[in-house]
Protein backbone atom coordinates (compact mmCIF):
# COMPACT_ATOMS: atom_id res chain seq x y z
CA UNK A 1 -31.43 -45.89 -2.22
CA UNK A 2 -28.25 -46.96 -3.55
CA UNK A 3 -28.33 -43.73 -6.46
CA UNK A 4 -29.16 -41.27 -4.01
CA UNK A 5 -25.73 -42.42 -1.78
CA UNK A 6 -23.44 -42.39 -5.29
CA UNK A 7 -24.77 -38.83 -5.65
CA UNK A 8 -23.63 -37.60 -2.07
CA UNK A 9 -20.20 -39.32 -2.30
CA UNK A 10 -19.77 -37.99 -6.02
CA UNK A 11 -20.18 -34.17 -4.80
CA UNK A 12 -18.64 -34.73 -0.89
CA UNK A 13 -14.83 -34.58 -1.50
CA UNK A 14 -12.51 -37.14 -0.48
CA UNK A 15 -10.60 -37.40 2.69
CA UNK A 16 -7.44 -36.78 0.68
CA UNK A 17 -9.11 -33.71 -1.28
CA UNK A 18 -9.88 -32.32 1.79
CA UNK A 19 -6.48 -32.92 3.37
CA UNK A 20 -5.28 -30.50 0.40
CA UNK A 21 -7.95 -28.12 0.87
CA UNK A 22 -7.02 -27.66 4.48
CA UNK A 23 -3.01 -27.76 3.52
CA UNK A 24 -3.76 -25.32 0.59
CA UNK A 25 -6.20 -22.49 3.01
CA UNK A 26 -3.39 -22.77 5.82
CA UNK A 27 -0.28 -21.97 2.91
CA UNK A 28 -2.51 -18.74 2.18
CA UNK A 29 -2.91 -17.61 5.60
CA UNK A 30 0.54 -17.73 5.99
CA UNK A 31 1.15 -15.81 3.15
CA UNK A 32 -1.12 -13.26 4.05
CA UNK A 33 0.64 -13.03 7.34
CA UNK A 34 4.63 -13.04 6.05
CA UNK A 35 2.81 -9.96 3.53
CA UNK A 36 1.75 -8.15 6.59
CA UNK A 37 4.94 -8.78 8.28
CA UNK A 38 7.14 -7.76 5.55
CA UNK A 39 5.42 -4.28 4.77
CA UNK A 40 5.23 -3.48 8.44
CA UNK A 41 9.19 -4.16 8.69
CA UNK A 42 9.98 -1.90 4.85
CA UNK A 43 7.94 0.31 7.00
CA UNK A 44 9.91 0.06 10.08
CA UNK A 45 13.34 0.77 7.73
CA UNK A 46 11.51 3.57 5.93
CA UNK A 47 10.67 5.06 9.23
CA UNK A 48 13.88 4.83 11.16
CA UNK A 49 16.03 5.56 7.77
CA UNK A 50 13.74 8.98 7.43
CA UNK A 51 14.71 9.21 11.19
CA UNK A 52 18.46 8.99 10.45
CA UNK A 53 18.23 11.86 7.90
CA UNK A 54 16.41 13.83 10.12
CA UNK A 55 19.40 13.65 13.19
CA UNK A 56 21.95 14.44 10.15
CA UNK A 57 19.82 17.21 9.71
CA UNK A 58 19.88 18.31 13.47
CA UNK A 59 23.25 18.13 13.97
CA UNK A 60 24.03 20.29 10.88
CA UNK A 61 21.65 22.54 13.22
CA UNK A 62 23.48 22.36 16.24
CA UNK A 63 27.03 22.95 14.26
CA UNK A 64 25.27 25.99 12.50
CA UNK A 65 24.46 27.44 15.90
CA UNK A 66 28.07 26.79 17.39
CA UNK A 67 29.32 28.91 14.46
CA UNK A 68 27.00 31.68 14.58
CA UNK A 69 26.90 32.54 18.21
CA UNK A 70 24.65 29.62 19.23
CA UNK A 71 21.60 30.82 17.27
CA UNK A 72 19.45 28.58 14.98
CA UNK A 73 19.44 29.46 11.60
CA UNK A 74 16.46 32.00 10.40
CA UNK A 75 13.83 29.70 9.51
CA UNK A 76 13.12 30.94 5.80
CA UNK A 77 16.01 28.72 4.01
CA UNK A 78 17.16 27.20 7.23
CA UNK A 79 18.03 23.61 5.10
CA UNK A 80 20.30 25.91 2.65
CA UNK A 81 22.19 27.70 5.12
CA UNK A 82 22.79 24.44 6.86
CA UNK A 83 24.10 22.54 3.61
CA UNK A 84 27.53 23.49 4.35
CA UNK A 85 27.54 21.13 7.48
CA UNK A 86 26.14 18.42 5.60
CA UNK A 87 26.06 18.55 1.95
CA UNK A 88 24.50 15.12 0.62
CA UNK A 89 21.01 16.04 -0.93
CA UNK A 90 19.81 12.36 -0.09
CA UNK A 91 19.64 13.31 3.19
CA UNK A 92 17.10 16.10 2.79
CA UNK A 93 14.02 13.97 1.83
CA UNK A 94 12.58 10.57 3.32
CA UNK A 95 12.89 7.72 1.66
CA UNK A 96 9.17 7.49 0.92
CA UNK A 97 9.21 10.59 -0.64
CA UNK A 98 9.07 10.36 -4.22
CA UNK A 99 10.36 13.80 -5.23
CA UNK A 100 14.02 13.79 -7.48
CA UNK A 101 16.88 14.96 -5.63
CA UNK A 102 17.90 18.25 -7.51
CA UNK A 103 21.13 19.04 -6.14
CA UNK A 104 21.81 22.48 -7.93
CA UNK A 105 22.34 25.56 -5.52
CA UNK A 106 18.56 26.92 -4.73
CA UNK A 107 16.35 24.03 -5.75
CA UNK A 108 16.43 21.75 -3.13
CA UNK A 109 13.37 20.32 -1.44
CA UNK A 110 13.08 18.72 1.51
CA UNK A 111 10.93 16.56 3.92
CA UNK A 112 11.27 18.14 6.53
CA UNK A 113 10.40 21.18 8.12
CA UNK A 114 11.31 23.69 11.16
CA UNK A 115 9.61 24.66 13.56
CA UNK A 116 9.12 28.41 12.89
CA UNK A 117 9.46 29.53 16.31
CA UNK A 118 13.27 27.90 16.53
CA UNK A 119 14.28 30.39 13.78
CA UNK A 120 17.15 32.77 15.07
CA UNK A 121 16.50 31.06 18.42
CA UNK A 122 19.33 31.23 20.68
CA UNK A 123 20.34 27.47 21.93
CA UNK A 124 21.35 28.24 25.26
CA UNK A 125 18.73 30.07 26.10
CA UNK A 126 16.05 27.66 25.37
CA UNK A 127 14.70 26.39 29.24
CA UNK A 128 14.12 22.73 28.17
CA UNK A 129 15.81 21.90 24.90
CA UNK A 130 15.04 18.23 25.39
CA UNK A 131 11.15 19.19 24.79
CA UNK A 132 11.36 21.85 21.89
CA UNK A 133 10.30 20.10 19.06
CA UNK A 134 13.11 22.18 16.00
CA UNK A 135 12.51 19.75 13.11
CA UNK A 136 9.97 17.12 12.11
CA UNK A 137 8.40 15.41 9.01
CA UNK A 138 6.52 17.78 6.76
CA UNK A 139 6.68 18.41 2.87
CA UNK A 140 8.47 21.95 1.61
CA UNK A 141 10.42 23.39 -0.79
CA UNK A 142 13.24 25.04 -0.14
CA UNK A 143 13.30 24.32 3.98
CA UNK A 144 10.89 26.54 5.30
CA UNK A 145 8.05 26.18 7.50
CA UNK A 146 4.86 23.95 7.20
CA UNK A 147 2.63 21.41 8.90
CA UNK A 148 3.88 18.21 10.07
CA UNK A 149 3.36 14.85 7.78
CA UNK A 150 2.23 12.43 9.31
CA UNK A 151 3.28 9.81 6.81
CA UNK A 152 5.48 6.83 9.14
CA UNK A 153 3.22 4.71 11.43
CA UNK A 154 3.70 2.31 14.06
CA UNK A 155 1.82 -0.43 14.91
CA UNK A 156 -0.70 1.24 12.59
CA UNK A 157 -0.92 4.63 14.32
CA UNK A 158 0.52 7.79 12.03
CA UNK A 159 3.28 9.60 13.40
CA UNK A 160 5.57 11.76 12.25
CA UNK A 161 9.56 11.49 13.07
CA UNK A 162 11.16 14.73 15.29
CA UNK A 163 14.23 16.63 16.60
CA UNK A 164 14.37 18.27 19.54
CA UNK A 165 17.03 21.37 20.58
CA UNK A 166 19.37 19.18 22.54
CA UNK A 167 19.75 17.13 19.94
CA UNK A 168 17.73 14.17 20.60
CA UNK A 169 15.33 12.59 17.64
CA UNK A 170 11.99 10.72 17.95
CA UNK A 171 8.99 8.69 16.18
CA UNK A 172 5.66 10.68 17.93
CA UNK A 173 2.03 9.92 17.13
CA UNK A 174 -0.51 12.35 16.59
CA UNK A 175 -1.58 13.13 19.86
CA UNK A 176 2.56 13.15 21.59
CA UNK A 177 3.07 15.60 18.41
CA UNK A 178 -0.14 17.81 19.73
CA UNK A 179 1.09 17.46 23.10
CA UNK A 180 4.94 18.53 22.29
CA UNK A 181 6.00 21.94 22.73
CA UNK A 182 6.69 24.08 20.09
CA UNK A 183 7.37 27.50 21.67
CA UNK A 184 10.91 28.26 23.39
């Protein structure tokens, strides 16, 4: 009997090896957890740093329109006709987006996007200006028109960051986007 018992101590670990084990699992689950944490705040500053851009953006908008007889720009190269208000090209894209900044005359992209149905739009005459969505996330060149990008999240959900006509900005989800109005 005695071998069998010098077996089963040889392979059971120690009281002190386990003490490690148990300090060593409990250091990588909180590493695991500060990870987590940390990417969900870079994503937090990505998010509200894109959103920052984006109200630069919307109040070149608004001064555009008090210039030009409170009408939005046309929506074809609204983000060059607006450049004048606001001329640094970091602005025009998100920090997550990886595209250079060209800042030559014609050639600059953006991440952002109008809504088409805001081009030409007169301000005043928009009914609730604090629910017309004007400009959100979404990937053109030039300004223009496209879909939304829905490439910030919160709390896991995708959203995508917008401006509204009275000059308000917000982080929506999919389904406030859907729900949002788009037409004056």
């Amino acid at each position: 009997m005695r071998g069998v018992d010098s077996d089963r101590d040889a392979v059971r670990p120690s009281r002190k090896q386990r003490a490690w084990l148990v300090v060593a699992l409990v250091v990588v689950a909180r590493v695991v957890l500060l990870s987590h944490t940390l990417r969900a705040a870079a994503e937090n500053q990505w998010r509200d740093m894109c959103l920052s851009n984006l109200k630069c953006r919307q109040l070149a908008m608004l001064q555009y329109a008090a210039d030009h007889d409170d009408h939005f720009p046309p929506t074809a190269l609204w983000a060059l006709d607006i450049i004048v208000y606001h001329g640094a090209p970091t602005v025009y894209l998100c920090p997550q987006d990886q595209r250079p900044v060209k800042p030559k005359s014609g050639e600059l992209d953006t991440s952002y996007t109008m809504n088409a149905s805001c081009g030409g739009l007169s301000v005043g005459g928009v009914g609730e200006p604090a629910a017309l969505i004007v400009l959100f996330d979404g990937l053109t060149a030039l300004g223009g028109v496209g879909d939304a990008d829905f490439r910030h999240r919160k709390n896991r959900a995708p959203g995508a960051n917008v401006t509204f006509a009275d000059g308000h900005c917000s982080w929506l989800d999919r389904e406030g986007f859907a729900k949002a109005r788009v037409l004056p």
